[in-house]
C-alpha atoms as a PDB file:
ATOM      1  CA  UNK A   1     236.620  26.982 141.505  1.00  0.00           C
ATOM      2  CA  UNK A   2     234.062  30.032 140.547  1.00  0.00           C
ATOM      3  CA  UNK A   3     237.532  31.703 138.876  1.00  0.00           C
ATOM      4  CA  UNK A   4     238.358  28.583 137.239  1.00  0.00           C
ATOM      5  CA  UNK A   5     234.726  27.739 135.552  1.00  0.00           C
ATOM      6  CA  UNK A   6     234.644  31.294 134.481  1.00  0.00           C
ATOM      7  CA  UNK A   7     238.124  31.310 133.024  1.00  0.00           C
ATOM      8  CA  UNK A   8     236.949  28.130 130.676  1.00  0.00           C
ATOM      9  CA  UNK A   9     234.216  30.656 129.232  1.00  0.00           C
ATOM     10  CA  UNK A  10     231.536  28.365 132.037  1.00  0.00           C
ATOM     11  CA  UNK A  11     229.018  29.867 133.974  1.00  0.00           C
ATOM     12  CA  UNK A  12     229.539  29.350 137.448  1.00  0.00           C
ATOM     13  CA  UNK A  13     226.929  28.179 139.696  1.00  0.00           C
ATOM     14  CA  UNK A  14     227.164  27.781 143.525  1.00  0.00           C
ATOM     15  CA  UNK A  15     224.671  26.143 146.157  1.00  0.00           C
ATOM     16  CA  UNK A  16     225.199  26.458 149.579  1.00  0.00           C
ATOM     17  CA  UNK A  17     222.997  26.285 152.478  1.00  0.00           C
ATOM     18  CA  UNK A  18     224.157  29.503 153.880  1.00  0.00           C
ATOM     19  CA  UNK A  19     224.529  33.229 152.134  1.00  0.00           C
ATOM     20  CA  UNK A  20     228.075  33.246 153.115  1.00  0.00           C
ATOM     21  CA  UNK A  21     228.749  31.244 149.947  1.00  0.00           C
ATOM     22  CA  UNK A  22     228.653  34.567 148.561  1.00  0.00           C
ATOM     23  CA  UNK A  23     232.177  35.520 149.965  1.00  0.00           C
ATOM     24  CA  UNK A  24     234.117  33.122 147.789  1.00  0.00           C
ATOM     25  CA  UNK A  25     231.668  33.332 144.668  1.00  0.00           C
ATOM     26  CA  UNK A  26     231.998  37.432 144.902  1.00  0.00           C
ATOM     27  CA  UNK A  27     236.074  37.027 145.608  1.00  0.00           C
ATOM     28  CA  UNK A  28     236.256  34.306 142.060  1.00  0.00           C
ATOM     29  CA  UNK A  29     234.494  36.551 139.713  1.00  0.00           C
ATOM     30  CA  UNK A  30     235.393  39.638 140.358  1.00  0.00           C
ATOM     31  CA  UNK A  31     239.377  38.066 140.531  1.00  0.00           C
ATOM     32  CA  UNK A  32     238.230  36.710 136.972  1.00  0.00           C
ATOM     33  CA  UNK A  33     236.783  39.885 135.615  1.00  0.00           C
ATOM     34  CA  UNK A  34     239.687  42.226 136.650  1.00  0.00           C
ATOM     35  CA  UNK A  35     241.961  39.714 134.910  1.00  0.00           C
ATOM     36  CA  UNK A  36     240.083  40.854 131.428  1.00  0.00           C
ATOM     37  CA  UNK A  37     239.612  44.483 132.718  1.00  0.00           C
ATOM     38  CA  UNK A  38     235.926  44.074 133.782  1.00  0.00           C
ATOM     39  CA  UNK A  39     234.271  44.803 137.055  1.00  0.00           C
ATOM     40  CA  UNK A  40     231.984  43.340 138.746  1.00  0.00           C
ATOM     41  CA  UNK A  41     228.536  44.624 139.618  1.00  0.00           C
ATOM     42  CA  UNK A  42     226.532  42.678 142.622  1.00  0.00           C
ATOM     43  CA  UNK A  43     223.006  43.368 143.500  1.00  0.00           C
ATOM     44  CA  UNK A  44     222.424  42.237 146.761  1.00  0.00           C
ATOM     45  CA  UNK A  45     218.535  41.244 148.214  1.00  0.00           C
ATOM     46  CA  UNK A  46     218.408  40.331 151.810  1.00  0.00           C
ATOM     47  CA  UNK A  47     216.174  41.446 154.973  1.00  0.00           C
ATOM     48  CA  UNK A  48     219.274  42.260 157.044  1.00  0.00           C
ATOM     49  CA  UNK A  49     222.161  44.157 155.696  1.00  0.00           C
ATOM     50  CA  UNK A  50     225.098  41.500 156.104  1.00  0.00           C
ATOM     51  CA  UNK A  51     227.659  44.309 156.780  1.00  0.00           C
ATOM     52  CA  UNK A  52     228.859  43.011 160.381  1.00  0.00           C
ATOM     53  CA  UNK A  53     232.736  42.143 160.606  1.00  0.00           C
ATOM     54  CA  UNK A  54     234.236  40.913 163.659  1.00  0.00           C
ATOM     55  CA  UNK A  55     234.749  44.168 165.481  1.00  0.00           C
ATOM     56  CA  UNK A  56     231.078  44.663 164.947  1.00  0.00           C
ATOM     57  CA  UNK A  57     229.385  41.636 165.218  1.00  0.00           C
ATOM     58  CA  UNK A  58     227.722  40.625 168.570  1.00  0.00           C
ATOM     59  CA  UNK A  59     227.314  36.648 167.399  1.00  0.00           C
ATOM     60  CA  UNK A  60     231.166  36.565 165.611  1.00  0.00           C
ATOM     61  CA  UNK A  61     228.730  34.201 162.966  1.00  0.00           C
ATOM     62  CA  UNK A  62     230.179  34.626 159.355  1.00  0.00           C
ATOM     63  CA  UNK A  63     226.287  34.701 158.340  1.00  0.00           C
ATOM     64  CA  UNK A  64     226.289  38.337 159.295  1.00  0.00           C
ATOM     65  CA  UNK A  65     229.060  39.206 157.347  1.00  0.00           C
ATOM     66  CA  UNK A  66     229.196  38.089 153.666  1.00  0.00           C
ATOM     67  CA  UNK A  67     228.585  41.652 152.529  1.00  0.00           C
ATOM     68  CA  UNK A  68     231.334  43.587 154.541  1.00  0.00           C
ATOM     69  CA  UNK A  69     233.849  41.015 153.470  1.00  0.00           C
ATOM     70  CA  UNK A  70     233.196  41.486 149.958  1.00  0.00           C
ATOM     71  CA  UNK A  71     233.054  45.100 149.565  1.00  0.00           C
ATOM     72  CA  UNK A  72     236.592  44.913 151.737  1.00  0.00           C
ATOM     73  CA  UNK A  73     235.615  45.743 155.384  1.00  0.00           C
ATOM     74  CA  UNK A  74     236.562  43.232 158.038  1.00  0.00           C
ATOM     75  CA  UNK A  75     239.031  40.731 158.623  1.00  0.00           C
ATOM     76  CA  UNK A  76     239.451  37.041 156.801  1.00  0.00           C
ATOM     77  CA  UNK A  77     242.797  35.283 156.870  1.00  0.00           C
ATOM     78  CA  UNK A  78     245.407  37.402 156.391  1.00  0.00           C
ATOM     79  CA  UNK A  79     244.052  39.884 154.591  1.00  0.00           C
ATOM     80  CA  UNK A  80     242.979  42.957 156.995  1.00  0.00           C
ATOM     81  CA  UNK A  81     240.666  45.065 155.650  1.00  0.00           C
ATOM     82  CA  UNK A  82     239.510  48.793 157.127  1.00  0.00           C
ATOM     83  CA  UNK A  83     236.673  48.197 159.496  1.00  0.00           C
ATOM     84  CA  UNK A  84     236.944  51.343 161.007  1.00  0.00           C
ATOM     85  CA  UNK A  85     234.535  52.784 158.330  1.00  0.00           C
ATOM     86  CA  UNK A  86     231.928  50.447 160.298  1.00  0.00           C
ATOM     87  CA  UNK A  87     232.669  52.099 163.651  1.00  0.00           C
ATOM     88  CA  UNK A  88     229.941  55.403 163.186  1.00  0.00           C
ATOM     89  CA  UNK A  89     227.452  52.952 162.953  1.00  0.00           C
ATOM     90  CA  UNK A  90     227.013  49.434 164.600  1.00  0.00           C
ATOM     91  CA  UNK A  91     224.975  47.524 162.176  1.00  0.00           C
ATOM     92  CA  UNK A  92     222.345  44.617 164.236  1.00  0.00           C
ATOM     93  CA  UNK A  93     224.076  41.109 163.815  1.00  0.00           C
ATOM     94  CA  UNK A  94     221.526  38.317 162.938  1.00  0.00           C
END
């Protein structure tokens, strides 16, 4: 949905009642920005660093994550992604 508003020239905007919203709105933009040969810059505010994936987490909660999943650590689906660049350091889980 965030890749299709953005694709029809709309600005996408997505309310959730958790951060991990993020994940998808992240994925659809920067999926519609490489499409036109753009990238994507994110600035991202929190109190806790949101860079757990399941290897790392102590909860497992997708809360902790949102971060690490979009910058490609992690695991979601099918799609693997290199968490052993998380192992030097185990991040708190929240």
């Amino acid at each position: 949905m965030v890749q299709a508003a953005a694709q029809a020239g709309k600005l996408p905007l997505v309310l959730g009642g958790d951060h991990s919203v993020a994940i998808g709105t992240i994925a659809g933009m920067a999926k519609h920005l490489r499409r036109s040969g753009q990238r994507l810059g994110v600035l991202w505010v929190d109190a806790h660093p949101d860079m757990n994936t399941p290897e790392t987490s102590t909860s497992g909660n997708v809360h902790g994550m949102p971060l690490a999943c979009s910058i490609g650590l992690g695991r979601a689906g099918s799609r693997i992604w290199a968490a052993s660049r998380l192992r030097s350091r185990r991040p708190t889980s929240h």
